[in-house]
PDB file of N, CA and C in Angstrom:
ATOM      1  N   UNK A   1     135.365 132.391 126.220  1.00  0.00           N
ATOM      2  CA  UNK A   1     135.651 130.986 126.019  1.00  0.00           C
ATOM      3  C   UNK A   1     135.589 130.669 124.523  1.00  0.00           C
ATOM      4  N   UNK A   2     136.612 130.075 123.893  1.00  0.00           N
ATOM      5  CA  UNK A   2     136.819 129.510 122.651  1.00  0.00           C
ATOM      6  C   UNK A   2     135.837 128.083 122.483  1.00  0.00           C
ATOM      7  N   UNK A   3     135.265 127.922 121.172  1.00  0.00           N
ATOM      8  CA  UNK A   3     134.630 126.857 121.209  1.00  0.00           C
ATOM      9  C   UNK A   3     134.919 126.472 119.920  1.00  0.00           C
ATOM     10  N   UNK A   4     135.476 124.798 119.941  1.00  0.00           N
ATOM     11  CA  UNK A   4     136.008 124.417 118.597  1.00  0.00           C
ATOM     12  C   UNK A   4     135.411 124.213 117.398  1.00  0.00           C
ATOM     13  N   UNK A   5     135.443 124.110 116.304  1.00  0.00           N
ATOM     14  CA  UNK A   5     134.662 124.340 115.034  1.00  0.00           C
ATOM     15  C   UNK A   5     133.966 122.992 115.037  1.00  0.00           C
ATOM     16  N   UNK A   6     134.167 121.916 115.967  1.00  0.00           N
ATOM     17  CA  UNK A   6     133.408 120.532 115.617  1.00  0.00           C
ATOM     18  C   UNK A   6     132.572 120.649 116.477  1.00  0.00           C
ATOM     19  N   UNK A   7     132.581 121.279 117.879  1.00  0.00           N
ATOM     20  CA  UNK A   7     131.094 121.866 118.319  1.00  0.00           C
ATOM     21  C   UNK A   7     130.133 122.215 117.421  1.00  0.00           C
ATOM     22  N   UNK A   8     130.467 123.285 116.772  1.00  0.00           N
ATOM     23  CA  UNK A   8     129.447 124.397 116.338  1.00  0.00           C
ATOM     24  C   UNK A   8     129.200 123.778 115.646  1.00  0.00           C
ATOM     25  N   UNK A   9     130.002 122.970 114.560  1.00  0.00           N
ATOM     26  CA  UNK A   9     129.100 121.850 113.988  1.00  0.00           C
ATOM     27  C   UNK A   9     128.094 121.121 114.354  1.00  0.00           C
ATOM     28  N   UNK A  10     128.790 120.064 115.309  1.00  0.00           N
ATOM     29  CA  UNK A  10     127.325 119.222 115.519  1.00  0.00           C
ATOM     30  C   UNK A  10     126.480 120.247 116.097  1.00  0.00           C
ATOM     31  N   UNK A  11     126.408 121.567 117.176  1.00  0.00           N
ATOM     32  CA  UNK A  11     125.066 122.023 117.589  1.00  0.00           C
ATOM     33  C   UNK A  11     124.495 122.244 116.537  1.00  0.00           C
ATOM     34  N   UNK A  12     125.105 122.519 115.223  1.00  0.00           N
ATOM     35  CA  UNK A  12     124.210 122.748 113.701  1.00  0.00           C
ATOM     36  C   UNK A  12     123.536 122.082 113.464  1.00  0.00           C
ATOM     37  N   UNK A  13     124.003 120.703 113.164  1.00  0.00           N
ATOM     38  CA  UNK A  13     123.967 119.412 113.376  1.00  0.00           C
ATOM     39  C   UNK A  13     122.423 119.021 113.691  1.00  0.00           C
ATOM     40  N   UNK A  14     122.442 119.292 115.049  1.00  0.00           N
ATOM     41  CA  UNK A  14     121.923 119.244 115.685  1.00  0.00           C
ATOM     42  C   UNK A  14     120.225 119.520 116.207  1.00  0.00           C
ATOM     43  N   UNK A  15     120.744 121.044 115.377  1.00  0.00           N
ATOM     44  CA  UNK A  15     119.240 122.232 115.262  1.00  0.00           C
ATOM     45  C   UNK A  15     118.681 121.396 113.836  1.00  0.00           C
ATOM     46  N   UNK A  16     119.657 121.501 112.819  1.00  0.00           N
ATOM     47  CA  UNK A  16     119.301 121.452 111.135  1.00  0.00           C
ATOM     48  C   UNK A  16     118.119 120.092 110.893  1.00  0.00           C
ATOM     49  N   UNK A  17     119.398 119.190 111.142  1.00  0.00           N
ATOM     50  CA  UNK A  17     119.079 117.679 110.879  1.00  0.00           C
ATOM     51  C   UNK A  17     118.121 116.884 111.838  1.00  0.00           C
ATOM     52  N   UNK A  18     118.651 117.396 112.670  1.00  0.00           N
ATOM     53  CA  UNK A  18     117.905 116.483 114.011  1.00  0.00           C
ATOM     54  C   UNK A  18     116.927 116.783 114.845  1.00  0.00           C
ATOM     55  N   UNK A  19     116.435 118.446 114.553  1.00  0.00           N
ATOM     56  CA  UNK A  19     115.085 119.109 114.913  1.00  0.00           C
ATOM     57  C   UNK A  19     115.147 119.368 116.454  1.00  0.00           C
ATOM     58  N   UNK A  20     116.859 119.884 117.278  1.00  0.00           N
ATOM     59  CA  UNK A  20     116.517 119.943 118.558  1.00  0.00           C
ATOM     60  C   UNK A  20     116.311 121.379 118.546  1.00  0.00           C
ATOM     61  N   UNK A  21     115.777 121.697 120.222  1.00  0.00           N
ATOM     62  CA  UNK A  21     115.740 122.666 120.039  1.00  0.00           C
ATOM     63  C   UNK A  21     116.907 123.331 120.548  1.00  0.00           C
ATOM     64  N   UNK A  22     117.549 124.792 120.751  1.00  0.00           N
ATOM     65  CA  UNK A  22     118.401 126.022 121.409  1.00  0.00           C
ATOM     66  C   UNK A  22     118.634 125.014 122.819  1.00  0.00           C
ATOM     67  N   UNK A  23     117.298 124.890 123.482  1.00  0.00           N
ATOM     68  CA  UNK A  23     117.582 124.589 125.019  1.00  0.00           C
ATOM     69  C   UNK A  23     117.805 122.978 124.778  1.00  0.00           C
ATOM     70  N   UNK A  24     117.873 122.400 124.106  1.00  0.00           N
ATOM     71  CA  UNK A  24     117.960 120.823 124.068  1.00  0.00           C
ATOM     72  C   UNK A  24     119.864 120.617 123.610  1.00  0.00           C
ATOM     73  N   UNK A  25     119.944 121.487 122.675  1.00  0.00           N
ATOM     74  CA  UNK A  25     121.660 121.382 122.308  1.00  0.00           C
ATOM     75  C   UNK A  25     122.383 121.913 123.319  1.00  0.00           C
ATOM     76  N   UNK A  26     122.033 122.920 123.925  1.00  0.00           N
ATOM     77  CA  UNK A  26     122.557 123.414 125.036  1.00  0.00           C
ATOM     78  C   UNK A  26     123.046 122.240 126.398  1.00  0.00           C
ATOM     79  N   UNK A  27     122.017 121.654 126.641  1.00  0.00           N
ATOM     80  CA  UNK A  27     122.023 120.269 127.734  1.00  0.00           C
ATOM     81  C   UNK A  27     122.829 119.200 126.839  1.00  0.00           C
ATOM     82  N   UNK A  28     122.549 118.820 125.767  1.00  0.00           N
ATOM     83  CA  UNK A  28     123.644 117.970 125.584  1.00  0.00           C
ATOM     84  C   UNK A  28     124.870 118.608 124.945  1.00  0.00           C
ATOM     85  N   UNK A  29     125.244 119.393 124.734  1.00  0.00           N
ATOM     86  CA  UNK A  29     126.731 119.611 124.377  1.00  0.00           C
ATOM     87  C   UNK A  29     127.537 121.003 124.906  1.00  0.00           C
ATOM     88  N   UNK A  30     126.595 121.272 126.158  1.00  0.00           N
ATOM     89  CA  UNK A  30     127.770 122.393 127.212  1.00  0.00           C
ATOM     90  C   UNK A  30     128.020 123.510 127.241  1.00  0.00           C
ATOM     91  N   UNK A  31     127.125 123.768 125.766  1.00  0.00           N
ATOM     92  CA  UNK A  31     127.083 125.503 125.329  1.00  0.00           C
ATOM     93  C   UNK A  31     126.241 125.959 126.135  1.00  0.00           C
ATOM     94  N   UNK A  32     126.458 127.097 126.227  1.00  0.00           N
ATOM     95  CA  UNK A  32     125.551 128.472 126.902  1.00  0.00           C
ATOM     96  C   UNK A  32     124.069 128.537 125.505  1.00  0.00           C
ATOM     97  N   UNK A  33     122.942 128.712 126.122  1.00  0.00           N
ATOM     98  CA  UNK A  33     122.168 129.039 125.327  1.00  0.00           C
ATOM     99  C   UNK A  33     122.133 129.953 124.515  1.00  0.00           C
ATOM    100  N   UNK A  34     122.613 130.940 125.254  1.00  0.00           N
ATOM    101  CA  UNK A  34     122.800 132.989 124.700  1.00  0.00           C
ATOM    102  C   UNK A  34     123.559 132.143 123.090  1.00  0.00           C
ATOM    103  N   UNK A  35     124.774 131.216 123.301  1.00  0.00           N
ATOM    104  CA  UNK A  35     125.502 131.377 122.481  1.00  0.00           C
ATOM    105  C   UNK A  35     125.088 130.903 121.341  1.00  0.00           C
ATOM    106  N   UNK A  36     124.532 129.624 121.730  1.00  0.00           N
ATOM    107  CA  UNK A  36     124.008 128.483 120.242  1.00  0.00           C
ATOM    108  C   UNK A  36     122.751 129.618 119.694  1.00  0.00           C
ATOM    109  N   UNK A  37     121.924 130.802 120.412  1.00  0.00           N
ATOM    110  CA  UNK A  37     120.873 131.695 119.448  1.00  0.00           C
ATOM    111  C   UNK A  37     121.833 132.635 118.853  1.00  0.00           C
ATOM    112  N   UNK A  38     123.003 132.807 119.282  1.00  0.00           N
ATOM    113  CA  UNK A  38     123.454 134.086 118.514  1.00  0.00           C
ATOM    114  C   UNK A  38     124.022 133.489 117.244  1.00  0.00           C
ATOM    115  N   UNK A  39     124.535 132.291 117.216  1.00  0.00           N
ATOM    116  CA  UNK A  39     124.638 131.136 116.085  1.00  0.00           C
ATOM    117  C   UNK A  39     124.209 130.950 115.238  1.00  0.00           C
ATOM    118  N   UNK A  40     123.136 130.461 115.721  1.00  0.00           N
ATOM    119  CA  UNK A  40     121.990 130.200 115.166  1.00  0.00           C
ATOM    120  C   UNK A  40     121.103 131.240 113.925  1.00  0.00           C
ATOM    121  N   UNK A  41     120.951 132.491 114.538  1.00  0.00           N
ATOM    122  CA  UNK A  41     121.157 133.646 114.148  1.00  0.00           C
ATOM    123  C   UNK A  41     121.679 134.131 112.979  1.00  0.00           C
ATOM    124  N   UNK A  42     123.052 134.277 113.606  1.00  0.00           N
ATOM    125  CA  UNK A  42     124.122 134.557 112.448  1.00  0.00           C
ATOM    126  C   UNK A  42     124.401 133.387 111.249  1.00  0.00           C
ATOM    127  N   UNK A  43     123.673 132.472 111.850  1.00  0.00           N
ATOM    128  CA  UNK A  43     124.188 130.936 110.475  1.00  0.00           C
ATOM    129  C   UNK A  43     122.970 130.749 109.996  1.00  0.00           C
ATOM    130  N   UNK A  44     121.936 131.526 110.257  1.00  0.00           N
ATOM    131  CA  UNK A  44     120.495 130.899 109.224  1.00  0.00           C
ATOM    132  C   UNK A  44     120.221 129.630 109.668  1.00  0.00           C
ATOM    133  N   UNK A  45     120.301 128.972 111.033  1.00  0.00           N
ATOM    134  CA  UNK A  45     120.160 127.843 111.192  1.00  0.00           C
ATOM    135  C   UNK A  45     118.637 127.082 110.784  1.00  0.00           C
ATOM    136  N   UNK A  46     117.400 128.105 111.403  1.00  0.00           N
ATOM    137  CA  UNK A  46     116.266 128.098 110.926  1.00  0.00           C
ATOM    138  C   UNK A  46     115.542 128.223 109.160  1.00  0.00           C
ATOM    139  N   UNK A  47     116.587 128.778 108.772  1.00  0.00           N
ATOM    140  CA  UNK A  47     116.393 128.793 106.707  1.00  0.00           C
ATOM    141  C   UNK A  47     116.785 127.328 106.557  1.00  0.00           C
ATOM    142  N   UNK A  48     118.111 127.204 106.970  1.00  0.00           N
ATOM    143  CA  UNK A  48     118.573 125.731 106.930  1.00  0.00           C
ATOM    144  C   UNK A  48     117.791 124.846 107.607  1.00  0.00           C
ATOM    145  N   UNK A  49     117.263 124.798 107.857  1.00  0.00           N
ATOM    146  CA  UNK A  49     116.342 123.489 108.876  1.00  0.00           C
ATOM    147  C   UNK A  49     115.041 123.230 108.155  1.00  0.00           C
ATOM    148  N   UNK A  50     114.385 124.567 107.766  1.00  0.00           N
ATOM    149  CA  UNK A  50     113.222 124.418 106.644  1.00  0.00           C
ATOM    150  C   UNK A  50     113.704 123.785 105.537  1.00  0.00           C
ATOM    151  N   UNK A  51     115.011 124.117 104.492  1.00  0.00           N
ATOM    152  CA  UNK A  51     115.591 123.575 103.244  1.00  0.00           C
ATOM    153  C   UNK A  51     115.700 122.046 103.648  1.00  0.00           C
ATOM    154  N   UNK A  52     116.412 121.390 105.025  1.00  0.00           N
ATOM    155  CA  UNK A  52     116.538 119.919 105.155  1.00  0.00           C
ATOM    156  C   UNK A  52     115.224 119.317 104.832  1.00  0.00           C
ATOM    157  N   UNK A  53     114.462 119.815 105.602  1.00  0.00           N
ATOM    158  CA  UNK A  53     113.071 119.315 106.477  1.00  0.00           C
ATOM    159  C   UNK A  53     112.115 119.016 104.493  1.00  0.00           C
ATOM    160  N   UNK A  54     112.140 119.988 103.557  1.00  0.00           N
ATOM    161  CA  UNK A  54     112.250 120.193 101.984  1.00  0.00           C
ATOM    162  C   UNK A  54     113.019 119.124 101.320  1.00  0.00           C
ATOM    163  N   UNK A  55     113.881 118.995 101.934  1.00  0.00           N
ATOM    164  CA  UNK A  55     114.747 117.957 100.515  1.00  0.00           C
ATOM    165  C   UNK A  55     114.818 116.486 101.283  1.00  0.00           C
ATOM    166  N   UNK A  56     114.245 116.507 102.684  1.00  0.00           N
ATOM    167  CA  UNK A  56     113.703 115.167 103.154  1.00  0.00           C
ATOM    168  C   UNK A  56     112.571 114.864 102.134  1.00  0.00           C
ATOM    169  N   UNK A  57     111.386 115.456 102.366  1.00  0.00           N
ATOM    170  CA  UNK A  57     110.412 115.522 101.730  1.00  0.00           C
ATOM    171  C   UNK A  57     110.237 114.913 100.626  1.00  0.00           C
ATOM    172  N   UNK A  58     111.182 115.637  99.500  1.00  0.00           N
ATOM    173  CA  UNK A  58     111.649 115.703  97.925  1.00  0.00           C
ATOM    174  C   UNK A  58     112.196 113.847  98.153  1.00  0.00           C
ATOM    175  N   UNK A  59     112.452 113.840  98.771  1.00  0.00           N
ATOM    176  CA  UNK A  59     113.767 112.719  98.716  1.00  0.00           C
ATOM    177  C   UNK A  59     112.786 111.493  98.623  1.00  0.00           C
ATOM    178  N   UNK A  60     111.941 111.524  99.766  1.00  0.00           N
ATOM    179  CA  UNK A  60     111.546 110.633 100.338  1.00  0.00           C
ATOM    180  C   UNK A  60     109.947 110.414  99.007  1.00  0.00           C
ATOM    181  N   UNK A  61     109.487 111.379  98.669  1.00  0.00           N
ATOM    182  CA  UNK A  61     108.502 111.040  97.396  1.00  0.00           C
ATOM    183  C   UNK A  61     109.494 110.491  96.303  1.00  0.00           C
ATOM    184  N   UNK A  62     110.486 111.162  96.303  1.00  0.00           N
ATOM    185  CA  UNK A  62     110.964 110.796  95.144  1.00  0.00           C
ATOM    186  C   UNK A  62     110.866 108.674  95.213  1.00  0.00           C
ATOM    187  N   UNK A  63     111.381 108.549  96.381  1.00  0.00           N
ATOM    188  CA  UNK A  63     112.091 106.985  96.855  1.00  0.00           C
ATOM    189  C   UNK A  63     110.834 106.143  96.456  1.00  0.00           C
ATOM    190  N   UNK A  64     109.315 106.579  96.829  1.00  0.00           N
ATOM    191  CA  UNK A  64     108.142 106.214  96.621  1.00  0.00           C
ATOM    192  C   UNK A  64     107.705 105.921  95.282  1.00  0.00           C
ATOM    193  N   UNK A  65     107.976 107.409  94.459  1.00  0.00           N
ATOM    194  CA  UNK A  65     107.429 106.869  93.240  1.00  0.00           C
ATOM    195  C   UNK A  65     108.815 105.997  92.530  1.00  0.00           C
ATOM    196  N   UNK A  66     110.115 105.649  92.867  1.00  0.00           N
ATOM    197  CA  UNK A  66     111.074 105.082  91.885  1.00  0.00           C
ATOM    198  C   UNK A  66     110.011 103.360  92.979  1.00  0.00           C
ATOM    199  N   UNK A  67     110.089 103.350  93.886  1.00  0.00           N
ATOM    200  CA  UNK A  67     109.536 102.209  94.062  1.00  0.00           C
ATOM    201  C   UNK A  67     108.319 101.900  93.946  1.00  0.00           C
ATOM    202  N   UNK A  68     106.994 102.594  93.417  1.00  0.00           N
ATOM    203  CA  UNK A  68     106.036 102.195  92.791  1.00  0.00           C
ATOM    204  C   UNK A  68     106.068 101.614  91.574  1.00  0.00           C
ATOM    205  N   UNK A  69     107.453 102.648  90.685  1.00  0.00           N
ATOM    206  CA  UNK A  69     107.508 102.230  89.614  1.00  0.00           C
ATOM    207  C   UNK A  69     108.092 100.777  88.909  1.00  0.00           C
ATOM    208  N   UNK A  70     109.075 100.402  90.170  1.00  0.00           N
ATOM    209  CA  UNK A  70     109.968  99.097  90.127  1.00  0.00           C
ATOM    210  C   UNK A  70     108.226  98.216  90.358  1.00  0.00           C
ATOM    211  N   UNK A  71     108.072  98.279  91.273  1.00  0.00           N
ATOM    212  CA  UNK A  71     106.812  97.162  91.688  1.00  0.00           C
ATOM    213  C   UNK A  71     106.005  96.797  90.291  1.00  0.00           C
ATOM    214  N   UNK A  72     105.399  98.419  89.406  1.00  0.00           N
ATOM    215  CA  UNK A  72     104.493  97.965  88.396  1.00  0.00           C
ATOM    216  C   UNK A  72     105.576  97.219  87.464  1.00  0.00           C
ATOM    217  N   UNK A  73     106.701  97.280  87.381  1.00  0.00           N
ATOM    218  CA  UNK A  73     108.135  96.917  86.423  1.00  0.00           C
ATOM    219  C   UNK A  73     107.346  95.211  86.455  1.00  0.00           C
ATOM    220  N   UNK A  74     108.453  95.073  87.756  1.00  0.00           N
ATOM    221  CA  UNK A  74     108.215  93.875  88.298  1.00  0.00           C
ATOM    222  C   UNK A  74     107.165  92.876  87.926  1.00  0.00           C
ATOM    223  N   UNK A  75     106.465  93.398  88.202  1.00  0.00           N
ATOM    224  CA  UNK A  75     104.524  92.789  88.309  1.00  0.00           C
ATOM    225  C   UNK A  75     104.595  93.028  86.660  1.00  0.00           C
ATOM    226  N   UNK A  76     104.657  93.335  85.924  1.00  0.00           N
ATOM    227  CA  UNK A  76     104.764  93.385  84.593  1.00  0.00           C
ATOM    228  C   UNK A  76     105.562  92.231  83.629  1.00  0.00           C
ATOM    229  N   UNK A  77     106.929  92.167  84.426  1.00  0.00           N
ATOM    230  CA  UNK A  77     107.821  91.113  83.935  1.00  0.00           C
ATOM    231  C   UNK A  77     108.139  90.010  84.398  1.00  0.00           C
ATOM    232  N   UNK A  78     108.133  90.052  85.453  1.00  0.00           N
ATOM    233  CA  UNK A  78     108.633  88.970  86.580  1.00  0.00           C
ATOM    234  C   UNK A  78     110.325  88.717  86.401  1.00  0.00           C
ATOM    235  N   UNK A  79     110.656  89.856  86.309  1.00  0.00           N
ATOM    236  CA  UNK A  79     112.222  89.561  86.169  1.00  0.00           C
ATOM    237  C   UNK A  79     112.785  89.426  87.373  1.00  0.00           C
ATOM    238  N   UNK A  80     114.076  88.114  87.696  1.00  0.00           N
ATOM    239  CA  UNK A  80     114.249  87.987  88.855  1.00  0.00           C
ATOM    240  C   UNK A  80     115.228  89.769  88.968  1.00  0.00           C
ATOM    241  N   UNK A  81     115.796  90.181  88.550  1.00  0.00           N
ATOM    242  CA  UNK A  81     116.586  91.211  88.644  1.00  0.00           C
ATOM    243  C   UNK A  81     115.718  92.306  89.157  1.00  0.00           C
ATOM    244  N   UNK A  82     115.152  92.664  88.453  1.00  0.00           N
ATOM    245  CA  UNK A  82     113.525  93.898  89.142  1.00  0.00           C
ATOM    246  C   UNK A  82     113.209  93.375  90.152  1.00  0.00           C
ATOM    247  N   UNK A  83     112.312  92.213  90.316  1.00  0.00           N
ATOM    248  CA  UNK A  83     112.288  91.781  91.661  1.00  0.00           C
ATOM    249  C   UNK A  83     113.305  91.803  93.103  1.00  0.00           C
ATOM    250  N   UNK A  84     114.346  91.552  92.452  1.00  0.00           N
ATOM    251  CA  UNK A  84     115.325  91.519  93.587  1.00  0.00           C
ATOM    252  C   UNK A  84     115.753  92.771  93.810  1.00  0.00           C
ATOM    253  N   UNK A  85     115.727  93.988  92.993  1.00  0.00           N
ATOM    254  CA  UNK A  85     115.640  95.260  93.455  1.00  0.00           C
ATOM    255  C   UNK A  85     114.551  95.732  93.897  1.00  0.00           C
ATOM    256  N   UNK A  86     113.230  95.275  93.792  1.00  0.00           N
ATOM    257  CA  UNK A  86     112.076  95.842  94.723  1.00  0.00           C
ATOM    258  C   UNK A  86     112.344  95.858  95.879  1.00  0.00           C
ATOM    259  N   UNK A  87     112.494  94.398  95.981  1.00  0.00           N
ATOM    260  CA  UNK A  87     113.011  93.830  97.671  1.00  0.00           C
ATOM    261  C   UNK A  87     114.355  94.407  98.146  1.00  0.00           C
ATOM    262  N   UNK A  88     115.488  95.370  97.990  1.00  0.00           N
ATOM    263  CA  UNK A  88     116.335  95.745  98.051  1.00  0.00           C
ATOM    264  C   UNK A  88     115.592  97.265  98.442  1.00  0.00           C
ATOM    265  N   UNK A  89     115.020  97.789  97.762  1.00  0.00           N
ATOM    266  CA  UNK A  89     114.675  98.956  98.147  1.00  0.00           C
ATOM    267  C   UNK A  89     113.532  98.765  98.980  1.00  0.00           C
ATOM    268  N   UNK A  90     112.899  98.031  99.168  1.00  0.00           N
ATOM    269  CA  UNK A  90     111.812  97.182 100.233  1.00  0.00           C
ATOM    270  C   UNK A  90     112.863  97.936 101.701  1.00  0.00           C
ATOM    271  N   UNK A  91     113.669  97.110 101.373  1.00  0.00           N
ATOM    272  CA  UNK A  91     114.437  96.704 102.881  1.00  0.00           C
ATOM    273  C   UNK A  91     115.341  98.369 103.246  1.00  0.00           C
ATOM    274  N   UNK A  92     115.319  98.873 102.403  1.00  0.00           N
ATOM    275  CA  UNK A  92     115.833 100.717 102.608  1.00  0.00           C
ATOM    276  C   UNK A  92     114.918 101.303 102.617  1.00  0.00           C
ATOM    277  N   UNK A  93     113.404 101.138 102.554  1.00  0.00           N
ATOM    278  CA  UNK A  93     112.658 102.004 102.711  1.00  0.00           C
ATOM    279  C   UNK A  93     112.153 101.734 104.188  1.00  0.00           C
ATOM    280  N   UNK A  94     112.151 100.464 104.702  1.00  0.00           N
ATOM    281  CA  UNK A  94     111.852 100.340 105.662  1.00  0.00           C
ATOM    282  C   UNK A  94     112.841 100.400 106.769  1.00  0.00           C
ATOM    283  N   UNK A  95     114.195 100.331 106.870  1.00  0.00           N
ATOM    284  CA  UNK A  95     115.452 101.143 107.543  1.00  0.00           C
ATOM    285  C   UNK A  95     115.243 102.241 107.682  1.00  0.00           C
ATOM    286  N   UNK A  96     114.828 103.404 106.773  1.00  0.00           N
ATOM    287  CA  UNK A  96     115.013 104.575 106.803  1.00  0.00           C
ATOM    288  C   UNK A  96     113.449 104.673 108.022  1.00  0.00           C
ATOM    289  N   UNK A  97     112.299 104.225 107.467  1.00  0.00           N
ATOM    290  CA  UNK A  97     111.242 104.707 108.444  1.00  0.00           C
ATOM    291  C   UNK A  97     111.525 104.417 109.547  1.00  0.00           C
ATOM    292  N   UNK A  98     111.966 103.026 110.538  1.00  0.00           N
ATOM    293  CA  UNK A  98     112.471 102.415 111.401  1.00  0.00           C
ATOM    294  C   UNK A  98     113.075 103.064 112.618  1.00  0.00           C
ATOM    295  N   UNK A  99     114.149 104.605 111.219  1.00  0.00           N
ATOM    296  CA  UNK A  99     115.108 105.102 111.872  1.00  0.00           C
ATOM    297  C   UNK A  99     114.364 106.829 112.346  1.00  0.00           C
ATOM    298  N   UNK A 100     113.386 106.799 111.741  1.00  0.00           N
ATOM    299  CA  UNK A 100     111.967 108.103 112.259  1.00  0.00           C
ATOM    300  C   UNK A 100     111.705 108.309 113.433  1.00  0.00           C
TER     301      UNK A 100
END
């Protein structure tokens, strides 16, 4: 059986980004298990899933200290502009956790 390249994507997708497991992609998207490990396997899906799971990480300190640093900005100047980007990244930091 042929399986189209936007499958194998999202089961990537799937494993990488979204932390399912072999038997969880399998139930939602129709693959044979045997197939998504031999995949998996052959695509480093597990190297790749540690590197996401890493540059979440990276990402997400990073987002912390640029918004600690706006806050002391802020609290320093009282500029409506700083301010109104605290609260801008206020409201994306709390989307993103929301979406955890």
């Amino acid at each position: 059986m042929t399986v189209s390249k936007g499958l194998r994507k999202k089961a990537r997708m799937l494993f990488v980004e979204e932390g399912k497991t072999i038997v969880e992609i399998a139930q939602l998207i129709g693959i044979n298990g045997r197939t998504l490990e031999n995949w998996s396997v052959g695509e480093r899906w597990k190297t790749s899933r540690i590197m996401f799971q890493r540059n979440e990480e990276i990402n997400n300190k990073n987002l912390n200290k640029l918004y600690g640093s706006l806050i002391i900005k802020a609290l320093d100047t009282l500029d409506i502009e700083i301010v109104d980007r605290v609260l801008q990244l206020e409201r994306i930091i709390h989307k993103a956790e929301s979406n955890d």
